[in-house]
PDB file of N, CA and C in Angstrom:
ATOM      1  N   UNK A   1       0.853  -1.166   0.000  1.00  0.00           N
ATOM      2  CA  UNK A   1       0.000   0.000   0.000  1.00  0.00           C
ATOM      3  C   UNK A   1       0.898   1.229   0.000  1.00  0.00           C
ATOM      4  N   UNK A   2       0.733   1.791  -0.776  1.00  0.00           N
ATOM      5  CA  UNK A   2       1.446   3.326  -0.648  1.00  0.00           C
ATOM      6  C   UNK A   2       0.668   4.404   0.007  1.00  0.00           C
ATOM      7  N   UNK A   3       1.561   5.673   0.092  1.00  0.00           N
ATOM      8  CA  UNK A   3       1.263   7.212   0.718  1.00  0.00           C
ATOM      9  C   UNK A   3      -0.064   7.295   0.412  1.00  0.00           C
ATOM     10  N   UNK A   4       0.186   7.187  -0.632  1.00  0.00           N
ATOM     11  CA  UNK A   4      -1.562   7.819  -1.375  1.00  0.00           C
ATOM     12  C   UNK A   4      -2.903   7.257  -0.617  1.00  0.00           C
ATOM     13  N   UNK A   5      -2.784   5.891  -1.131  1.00  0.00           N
ATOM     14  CA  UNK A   5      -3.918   4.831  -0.665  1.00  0.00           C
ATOM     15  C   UNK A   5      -3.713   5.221   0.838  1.00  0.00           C
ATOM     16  N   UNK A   6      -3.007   4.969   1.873  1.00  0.00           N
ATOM     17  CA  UNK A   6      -3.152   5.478   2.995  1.00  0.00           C
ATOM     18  C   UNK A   6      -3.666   6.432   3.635  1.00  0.00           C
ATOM     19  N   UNK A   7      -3.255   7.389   2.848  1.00  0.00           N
ATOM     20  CA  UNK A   7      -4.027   8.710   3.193  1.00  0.00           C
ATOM     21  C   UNK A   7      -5.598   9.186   2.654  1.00  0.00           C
ATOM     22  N   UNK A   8      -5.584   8.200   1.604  1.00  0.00           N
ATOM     23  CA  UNK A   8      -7.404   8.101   1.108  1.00  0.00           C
ATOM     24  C   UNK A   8      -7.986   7.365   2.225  1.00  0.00           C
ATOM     25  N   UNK A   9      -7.734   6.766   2.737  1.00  0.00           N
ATOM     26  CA  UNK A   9      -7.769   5.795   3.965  1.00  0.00           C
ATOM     27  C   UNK A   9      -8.266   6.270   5.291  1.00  0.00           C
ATOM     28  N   UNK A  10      -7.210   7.219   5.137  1.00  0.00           N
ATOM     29  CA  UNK A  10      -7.293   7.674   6.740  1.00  0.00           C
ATOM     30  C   UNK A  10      -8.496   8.919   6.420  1.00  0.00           C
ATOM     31  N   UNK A  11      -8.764   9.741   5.605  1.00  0.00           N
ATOM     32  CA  UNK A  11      -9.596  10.319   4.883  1.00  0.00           C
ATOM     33  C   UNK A  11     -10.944   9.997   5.348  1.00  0.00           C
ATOM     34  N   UNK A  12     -10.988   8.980   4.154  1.00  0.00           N
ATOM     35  CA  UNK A  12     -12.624   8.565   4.567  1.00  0.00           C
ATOM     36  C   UNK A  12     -12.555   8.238   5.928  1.00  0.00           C
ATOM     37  N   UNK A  13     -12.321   7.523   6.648  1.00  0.00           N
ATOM     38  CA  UNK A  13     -11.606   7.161   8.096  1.00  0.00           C
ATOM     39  C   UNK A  13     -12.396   8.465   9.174  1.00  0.00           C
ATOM     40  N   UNK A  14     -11.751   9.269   9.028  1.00  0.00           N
ATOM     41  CA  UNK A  14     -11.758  10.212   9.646  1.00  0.00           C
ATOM     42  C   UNK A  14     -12.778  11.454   9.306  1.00  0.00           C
ATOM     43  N   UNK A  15     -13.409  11.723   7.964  1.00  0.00           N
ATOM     44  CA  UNK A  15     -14.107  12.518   8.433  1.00  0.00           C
ATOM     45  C   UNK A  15     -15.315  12.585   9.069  1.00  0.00           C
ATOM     46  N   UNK A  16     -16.075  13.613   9.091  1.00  0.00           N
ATOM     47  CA  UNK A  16     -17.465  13.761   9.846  1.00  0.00           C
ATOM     48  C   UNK A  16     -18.758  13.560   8.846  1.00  0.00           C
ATOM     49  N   UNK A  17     -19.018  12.871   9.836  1.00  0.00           N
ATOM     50  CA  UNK A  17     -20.555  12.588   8.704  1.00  0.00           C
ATOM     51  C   UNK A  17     -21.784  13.941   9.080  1.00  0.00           C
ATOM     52  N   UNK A  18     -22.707  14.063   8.289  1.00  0.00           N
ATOM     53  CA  UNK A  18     -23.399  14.892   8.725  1.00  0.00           C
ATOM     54  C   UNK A  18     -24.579  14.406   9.013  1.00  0.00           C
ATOM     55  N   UNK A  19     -25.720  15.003  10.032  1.00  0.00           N
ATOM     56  CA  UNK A  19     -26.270  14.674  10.727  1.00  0.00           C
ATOM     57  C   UNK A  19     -27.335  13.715  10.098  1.00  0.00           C
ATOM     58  N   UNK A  20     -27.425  13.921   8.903  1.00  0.00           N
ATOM     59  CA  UNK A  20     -28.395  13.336   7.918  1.00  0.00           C
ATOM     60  C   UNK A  20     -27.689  11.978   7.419  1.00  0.00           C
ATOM     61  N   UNK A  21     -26.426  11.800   7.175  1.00  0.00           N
ATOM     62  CA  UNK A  21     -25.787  10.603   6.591  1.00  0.00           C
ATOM     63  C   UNK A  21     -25.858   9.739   7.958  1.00  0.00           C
ATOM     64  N   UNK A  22     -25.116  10.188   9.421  1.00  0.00           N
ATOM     65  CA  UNK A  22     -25.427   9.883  10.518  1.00  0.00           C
ATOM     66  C   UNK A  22     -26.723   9.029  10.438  1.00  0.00           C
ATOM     67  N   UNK A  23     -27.838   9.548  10.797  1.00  0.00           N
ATOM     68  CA  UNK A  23     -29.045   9.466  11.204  1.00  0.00           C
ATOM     69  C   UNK A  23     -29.404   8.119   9.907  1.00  0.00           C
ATOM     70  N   UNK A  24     -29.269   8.248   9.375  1.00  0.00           N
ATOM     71  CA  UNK A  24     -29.373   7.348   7.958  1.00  0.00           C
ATOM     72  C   UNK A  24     -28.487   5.615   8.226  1.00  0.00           C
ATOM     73  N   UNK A  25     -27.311   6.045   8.829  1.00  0.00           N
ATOM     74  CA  UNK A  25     -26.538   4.888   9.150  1.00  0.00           C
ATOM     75  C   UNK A  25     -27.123   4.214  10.361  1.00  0.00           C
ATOM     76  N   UNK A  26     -27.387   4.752  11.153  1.00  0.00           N
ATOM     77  CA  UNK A  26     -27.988   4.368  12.611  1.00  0.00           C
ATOM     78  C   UNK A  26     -29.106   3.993  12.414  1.00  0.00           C
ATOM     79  N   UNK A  27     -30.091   4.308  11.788  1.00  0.00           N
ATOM     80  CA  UNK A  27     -31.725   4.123  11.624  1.00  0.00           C
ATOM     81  C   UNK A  27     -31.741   2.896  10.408  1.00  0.00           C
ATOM     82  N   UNK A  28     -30.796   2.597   9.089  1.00  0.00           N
ATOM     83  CA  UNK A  28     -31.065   1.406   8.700  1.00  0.00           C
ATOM     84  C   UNK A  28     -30.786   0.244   9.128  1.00  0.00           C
ATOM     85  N   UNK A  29     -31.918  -0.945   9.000  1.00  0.00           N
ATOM     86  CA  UNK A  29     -32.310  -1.507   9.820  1.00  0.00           C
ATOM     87  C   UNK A  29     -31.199  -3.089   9.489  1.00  0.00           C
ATOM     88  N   UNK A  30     -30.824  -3.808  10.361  1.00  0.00           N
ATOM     89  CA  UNK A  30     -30.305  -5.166  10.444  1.00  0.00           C
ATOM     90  C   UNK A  30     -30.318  -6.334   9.669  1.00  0.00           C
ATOM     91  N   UNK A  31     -29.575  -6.695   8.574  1.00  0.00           N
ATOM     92  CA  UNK A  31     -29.572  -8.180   8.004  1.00  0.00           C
ATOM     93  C   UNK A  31     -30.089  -9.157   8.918  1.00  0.00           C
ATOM     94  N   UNK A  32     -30.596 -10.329   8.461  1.00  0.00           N
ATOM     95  CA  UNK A  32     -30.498 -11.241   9.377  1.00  0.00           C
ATOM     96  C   UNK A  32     -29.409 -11.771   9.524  1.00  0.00           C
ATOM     97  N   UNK A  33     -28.482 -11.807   8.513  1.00  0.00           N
ATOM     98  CA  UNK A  33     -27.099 -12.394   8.030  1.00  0.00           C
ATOM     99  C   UNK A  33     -26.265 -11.361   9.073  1.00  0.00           C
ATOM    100  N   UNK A  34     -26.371 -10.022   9.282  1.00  0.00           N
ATOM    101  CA  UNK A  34     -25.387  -8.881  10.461  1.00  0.00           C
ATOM    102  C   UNK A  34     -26.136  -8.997  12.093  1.00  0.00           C
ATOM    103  N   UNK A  35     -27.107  -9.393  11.971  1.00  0.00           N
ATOM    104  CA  UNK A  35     -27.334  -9.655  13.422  1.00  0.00           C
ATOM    105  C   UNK A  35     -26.985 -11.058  13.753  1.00  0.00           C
ATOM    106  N   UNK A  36     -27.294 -11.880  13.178  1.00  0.00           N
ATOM    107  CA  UNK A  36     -26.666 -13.123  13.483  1.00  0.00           C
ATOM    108  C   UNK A  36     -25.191 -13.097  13.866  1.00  0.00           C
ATOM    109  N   UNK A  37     -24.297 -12.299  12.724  1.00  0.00           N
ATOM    110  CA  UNK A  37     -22.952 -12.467  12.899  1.00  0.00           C
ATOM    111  C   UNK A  37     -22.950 -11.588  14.038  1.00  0.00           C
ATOM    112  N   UNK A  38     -23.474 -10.579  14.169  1.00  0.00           N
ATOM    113  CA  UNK A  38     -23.109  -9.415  15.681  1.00  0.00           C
ATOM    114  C   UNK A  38     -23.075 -10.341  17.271  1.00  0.00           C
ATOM    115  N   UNK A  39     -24.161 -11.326  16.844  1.00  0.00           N
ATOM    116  CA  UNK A  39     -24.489 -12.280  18.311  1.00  0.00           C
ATOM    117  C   UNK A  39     -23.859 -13.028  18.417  1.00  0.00           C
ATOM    118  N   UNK A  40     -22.746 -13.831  17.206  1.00  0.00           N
ATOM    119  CA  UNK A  40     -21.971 -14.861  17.401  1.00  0.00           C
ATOM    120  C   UNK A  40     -20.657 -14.036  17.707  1.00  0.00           C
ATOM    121  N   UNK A  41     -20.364 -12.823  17.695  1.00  0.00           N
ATOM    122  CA  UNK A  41     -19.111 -12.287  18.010  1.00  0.00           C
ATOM    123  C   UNK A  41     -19.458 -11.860  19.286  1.00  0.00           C
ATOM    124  N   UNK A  42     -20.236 -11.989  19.694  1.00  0.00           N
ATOM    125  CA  UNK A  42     -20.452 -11.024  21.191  1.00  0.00           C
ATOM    126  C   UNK A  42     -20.493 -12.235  21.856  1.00  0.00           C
ATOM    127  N   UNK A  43     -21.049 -13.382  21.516  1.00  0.00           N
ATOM    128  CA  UNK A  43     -21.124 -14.583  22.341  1.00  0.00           C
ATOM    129  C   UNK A  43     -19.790 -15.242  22.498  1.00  0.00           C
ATOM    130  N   UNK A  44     -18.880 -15.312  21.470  1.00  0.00           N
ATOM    131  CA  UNK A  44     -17.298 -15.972  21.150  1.00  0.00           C
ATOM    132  C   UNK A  44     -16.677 -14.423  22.521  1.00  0.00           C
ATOM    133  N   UNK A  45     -16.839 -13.463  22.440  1.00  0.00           N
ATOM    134  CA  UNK A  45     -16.274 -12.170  23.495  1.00  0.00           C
ATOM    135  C   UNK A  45     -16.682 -12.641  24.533  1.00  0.00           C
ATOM    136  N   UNK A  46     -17.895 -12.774  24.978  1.00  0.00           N
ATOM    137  CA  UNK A  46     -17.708 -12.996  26.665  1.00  0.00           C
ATOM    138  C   UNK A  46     -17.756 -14.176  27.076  1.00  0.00           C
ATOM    139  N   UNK A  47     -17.788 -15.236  26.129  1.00  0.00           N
ATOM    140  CA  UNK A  47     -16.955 -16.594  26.389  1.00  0.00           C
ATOM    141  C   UNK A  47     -15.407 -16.451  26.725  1.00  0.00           C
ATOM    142  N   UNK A  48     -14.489 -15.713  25.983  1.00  0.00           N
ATOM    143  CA  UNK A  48     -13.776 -15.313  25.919  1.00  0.00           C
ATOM    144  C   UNK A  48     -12.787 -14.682  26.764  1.00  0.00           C
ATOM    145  N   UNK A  49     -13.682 -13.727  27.394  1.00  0.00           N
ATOM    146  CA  UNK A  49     -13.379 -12.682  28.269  1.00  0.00           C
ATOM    147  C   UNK A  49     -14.395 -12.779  29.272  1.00  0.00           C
ATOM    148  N   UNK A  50     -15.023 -13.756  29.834  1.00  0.00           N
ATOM    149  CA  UNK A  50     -15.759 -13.972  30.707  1.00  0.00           C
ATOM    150  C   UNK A  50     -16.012 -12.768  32.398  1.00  0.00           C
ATOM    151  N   UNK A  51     -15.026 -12.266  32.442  1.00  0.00           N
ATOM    152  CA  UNK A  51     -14.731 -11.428  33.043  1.00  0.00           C
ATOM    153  C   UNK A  51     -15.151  -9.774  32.731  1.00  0.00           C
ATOM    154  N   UNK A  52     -15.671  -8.525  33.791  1.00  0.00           N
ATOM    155  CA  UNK A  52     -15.351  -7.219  32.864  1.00  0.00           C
ATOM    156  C   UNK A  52     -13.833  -6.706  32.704  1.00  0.00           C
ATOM    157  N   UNK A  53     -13.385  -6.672  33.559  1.00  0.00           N
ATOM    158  CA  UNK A  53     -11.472  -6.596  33.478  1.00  0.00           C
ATOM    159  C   UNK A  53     -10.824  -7.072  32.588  1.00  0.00           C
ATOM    160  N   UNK A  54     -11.263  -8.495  32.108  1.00  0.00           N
ATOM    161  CA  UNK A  54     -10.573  -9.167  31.215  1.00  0.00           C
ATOM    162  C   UNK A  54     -10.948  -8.098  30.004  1.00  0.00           C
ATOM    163  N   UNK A  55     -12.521  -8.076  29.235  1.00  0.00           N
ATOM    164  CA  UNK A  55     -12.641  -7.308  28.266  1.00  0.00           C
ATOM    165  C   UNK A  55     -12.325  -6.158  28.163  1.00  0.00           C
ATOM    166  N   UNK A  56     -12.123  -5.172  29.185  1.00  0.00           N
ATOM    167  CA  UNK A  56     -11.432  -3.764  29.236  1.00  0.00           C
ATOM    168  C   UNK A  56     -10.044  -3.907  28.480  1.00  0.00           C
ATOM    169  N   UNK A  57      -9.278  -5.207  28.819  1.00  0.00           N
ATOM    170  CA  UNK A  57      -8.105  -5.244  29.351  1.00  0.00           C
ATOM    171  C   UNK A  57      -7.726  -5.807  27.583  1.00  0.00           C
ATOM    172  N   UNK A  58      -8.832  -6.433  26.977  1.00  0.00           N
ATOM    173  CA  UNK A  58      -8.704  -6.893  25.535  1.00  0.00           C
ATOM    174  C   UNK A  58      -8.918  -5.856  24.485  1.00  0.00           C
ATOM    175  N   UNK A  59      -9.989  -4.854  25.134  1.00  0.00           N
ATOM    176  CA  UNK A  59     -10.069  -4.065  24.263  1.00  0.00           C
ATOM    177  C   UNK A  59      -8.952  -2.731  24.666  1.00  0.00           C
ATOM    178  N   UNK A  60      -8.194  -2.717  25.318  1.00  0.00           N
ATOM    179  CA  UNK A  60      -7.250  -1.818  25.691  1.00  0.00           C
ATOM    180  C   UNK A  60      -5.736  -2.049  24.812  1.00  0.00           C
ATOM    181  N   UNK A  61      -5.441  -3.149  24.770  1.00  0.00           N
ATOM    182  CA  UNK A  61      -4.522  -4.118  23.946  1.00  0.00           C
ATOM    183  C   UNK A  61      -4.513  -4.186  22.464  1.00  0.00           C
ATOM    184  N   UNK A  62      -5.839  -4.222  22.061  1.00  0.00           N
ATOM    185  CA  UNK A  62      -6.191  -3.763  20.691  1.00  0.00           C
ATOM    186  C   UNK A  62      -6.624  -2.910  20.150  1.00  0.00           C
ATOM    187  N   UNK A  63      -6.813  -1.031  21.247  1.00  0.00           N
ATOM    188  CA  UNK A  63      -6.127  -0.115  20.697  1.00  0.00           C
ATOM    189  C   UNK A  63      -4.795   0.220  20.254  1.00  0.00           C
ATOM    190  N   UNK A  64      -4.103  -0.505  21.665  1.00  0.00           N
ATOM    191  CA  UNK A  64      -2.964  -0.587  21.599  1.00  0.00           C
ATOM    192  C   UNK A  64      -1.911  -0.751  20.054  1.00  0.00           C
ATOM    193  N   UNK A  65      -2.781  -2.288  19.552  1.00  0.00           N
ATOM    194  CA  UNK A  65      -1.860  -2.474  18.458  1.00  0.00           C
ATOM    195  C   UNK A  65      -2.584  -1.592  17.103  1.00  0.00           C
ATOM    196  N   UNK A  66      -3.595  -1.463  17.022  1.00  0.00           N
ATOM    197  CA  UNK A  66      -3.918  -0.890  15.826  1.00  0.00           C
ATOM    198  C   UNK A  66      -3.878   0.508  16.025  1.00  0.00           C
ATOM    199  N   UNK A  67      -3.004   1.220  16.865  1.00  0.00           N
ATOM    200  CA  UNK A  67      -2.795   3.223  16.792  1.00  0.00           C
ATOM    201  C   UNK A  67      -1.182   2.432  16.356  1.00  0.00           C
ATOM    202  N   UNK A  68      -0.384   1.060  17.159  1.00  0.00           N
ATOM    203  CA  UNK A  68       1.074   0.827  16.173  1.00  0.00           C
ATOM    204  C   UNK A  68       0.769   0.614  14.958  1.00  0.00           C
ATOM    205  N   UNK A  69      -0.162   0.033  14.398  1.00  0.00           N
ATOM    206  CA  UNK A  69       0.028  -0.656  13.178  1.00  0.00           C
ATOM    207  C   UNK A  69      -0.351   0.844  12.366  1.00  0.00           C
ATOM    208  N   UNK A  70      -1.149   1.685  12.478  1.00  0.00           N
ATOM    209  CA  UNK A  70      -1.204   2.484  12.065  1.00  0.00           C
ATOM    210  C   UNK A  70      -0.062   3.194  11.803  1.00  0.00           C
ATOM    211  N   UNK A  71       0.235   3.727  12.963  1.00  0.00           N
ATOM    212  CA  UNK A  71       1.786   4.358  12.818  1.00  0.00           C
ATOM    213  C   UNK A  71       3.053   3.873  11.909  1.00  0.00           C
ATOM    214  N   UNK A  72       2.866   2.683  11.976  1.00  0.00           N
ATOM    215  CA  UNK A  72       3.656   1.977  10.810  1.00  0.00           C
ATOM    216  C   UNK A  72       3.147   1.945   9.460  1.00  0.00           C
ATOM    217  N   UNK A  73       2.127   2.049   9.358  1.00  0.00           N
ATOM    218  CA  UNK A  73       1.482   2.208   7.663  1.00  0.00           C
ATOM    219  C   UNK A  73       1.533   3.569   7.558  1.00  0.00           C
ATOM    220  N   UNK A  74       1.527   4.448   8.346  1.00  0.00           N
ATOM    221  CA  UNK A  74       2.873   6.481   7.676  1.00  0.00           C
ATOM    222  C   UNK A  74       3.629   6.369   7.353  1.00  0.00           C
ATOM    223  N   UNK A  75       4.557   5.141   7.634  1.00  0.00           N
ATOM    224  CA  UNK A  75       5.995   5.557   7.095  1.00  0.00           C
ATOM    225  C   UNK A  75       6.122   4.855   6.066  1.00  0.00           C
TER     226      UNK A  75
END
């Protein structure tokens, strides 16, 4: 991946939606195919992380690596 693609990346990534694109994303409604998959990832997580500490502590770890991995796809 180069400069370019990265920075188209971080682009869409990052900007602001407006209240109407917002409202539009939030209000359309659920696959059966995306809720299904949403319940089997949340069920595999607190199997997982059975604990709340543990999941803080997972999702703290995997900011962790993806603000590095990021940082490494700038240079």
């Amino acid at each position: 991946m180069n400069e370019r693609d990265v920075a188209e990346i971080e682009e869409l990534a990052e900007r602001r939606l407006t209240r109407d694109e917002l409202e539009a994303w939030v209000d359309a409604p659920l696959s059966d195919e995306e809720r299904r998959s949403t319940l089997e990832l949340i069920d595999w997580f607190v199997r997982r992380y059975p604990q709340p500490l543990d999941r803080l502590r997972s999702s703290r770890r995997a900011y962790e690596q993806a603000s590095r991995r990021r940082g490494l796809a700038r240079r």
